[in-house]
Protein backbone atom coordinates (compact mmCIF):
# COMPACT_ATOMS: atom_id res chain seq x y z
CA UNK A 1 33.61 21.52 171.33
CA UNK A 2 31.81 19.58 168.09
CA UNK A 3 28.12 20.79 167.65
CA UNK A 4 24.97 18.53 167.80
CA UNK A 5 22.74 18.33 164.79
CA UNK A 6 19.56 16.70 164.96
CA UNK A 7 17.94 15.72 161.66
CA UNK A 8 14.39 14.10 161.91
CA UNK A 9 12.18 12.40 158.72
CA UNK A 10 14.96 13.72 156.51
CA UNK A 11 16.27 12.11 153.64
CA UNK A 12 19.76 13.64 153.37
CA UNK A 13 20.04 12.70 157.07
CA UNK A 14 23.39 10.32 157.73
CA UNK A 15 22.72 6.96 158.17
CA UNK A 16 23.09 6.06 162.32
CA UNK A 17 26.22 4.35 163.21
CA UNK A 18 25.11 3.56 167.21
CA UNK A 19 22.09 3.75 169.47
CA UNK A 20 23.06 4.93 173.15
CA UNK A 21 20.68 4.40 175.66
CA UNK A 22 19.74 7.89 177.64
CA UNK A 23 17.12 9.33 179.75
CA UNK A 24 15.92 12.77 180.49
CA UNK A 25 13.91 14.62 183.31
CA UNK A 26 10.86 16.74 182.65
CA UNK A 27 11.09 18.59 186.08
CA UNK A 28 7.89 20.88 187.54
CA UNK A 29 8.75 23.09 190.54
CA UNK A 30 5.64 24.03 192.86
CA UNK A 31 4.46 26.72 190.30
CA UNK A 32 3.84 24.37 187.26
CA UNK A 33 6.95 25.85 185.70
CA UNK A 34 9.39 23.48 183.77
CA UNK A 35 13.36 23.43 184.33
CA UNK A 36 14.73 23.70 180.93
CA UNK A 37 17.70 23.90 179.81
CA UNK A 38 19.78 25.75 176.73
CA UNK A 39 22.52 23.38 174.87
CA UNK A 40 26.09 25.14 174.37
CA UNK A 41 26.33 22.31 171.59
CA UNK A 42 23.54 23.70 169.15
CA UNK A 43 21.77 26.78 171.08
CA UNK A 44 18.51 25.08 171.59
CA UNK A 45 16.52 24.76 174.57
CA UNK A 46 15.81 21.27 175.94
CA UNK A 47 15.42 18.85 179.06
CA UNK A 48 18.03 18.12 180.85
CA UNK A 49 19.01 14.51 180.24
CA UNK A 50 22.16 12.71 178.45
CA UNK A 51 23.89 9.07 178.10
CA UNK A 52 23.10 6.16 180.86
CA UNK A 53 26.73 5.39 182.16
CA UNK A 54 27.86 1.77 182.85
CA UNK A 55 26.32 0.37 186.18
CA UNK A 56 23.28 3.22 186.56
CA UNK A 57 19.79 2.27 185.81
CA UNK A 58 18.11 4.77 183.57
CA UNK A 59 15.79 6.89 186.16
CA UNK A 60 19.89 7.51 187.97
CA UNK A 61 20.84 8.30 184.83
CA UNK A 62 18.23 11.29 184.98
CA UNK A 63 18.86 12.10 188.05
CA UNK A 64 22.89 12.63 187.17
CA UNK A 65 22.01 14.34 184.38
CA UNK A 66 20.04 17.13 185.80
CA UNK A 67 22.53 17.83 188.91
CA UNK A 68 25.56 17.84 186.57
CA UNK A 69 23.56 20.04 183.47
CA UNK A 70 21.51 22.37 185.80
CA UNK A 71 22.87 22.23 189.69
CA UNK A 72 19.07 21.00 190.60
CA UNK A 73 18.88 17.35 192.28
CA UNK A 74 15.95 15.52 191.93
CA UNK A 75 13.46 12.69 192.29
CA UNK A 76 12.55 10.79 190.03
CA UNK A 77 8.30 10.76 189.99
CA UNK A 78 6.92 8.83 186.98
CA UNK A 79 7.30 8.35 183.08
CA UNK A 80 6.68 10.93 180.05
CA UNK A 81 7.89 8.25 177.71
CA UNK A 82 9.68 6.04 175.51
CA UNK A 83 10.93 8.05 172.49
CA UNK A 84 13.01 5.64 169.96
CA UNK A 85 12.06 7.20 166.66
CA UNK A 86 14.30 6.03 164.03
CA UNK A 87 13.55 9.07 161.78
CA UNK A 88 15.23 10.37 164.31
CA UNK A 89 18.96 11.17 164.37
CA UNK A 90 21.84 13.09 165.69
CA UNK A 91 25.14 13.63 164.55
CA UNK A 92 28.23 14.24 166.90
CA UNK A 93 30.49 16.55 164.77
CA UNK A 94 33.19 16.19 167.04
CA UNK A 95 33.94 12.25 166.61
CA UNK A 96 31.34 11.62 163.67
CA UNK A 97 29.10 9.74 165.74
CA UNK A 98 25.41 9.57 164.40
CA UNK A 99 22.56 8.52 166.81
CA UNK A 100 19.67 6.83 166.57
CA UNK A 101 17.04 7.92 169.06
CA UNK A 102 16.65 6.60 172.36
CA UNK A 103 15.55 8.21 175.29
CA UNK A 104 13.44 7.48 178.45
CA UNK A 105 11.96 11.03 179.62
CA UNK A 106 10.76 10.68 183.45
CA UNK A 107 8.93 13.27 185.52
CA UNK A 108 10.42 14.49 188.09
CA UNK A 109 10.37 16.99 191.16
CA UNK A 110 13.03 19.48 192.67
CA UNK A 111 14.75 18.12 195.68
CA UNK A 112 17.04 20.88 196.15
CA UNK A 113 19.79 23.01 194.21
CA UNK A 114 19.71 26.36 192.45
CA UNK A 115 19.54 26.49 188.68
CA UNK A 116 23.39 26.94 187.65
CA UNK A 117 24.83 26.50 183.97
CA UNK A 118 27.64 23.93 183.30
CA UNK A 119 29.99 23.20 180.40
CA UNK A 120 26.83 21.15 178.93
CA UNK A 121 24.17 24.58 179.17
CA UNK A 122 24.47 28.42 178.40
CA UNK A 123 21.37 28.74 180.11
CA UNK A 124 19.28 27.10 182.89
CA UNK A 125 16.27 28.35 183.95
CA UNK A 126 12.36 27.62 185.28
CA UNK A 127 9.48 28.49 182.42
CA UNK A 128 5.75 28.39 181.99
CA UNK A 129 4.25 26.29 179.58
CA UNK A 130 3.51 29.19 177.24
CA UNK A 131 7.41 30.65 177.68
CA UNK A 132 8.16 26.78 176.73
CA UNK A 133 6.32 26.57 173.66
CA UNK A 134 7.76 29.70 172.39
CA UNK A 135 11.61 28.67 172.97
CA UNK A 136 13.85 27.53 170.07
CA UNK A 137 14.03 23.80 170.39
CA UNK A 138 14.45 20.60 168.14
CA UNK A 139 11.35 19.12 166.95
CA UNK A 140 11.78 15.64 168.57
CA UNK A 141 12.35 17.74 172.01
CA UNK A 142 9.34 19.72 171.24
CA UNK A 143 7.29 16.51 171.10
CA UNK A 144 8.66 15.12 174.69
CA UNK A 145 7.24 18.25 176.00
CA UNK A 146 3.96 18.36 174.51
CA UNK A 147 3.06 15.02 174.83
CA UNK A 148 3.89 16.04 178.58
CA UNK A 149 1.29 18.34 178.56
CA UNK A 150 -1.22 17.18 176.80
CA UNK A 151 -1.40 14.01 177.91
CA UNK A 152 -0.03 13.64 181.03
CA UNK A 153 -1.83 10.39 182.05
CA UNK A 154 -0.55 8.37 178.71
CA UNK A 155 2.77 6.90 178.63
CA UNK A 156 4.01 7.73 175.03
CA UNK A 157 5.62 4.46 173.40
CA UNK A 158 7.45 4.66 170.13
């Protein structure tokens, strides 16, 4: 498997050769705790979320996401964000694909499921907001989550 490197506001960064629509899921259980998960592609913690498929709509495309990356289904509840930064950018190494940034991050709330890695995690698991500001993660990730909980009632755009 190819690791994922994120580079953000960084002038030695590739240039982006596609922009890929995806969507992730910002899930809170009952106890204010956030489902998280940890990427086997770079080792950092993150939202579940990934690549809108052919034929989905984007909130489907969260809801996909976190069953297959976490064993949790969901419901889709409201929106974090739109988060399209083009300082923002990831690069495949496996096919040598570089990304600009595009995701939709929902809210969401546990249907049903128990919290179960997959090829896609190492680690899935519940945490409080202070456990989730101390975890490893990209900045750009970092910033979905904040915004999350500091402003909850604005819609981020940009």
């Amino acid at each position: 498997m190819g690791q994922r490197i994120d580079y953000f506001d960084d002038p030695d960064a590739p240039a982006p050769t596609s922009l890929v629509p995806s969507a992730n899921a910002l899930v809170v259980n009952d106890s204010g705790e956030i489902l998280l998960i940890r990427r086997s592609d770079n080792g950092n913690w993150a939202l579940p979320g990934g690549a809108m498929d052919l034929g989905e709509s984007l909130p489907q495309t969260a809801v996909r996401e976190t069953a297959e990356e976490t064993g949790i289904d969901v419901e889709v509840t409201g929106l974090v964000g739109i988060f399209t930064d083009p300082r923002h950018v990831i690069l495949y190494t496996s096919n040598g694909e570089v990304r600009q940034e595009f995701s939709i991050v929902f809210t969401a709330q546990p249907i049903s499921g128990t919290p179960t890695p997959s090829d896609e995690t190492t680690e899935v698991r519940w945490v409080s907001e202070a456990e989730c500001r101390s975890l490893p993660m990209d900045p750009s990730m970092r910033r979905r989550i904040e915004h999350f909980l500091t402003r909850p009632q604005d819609v981020h755009l940009g």
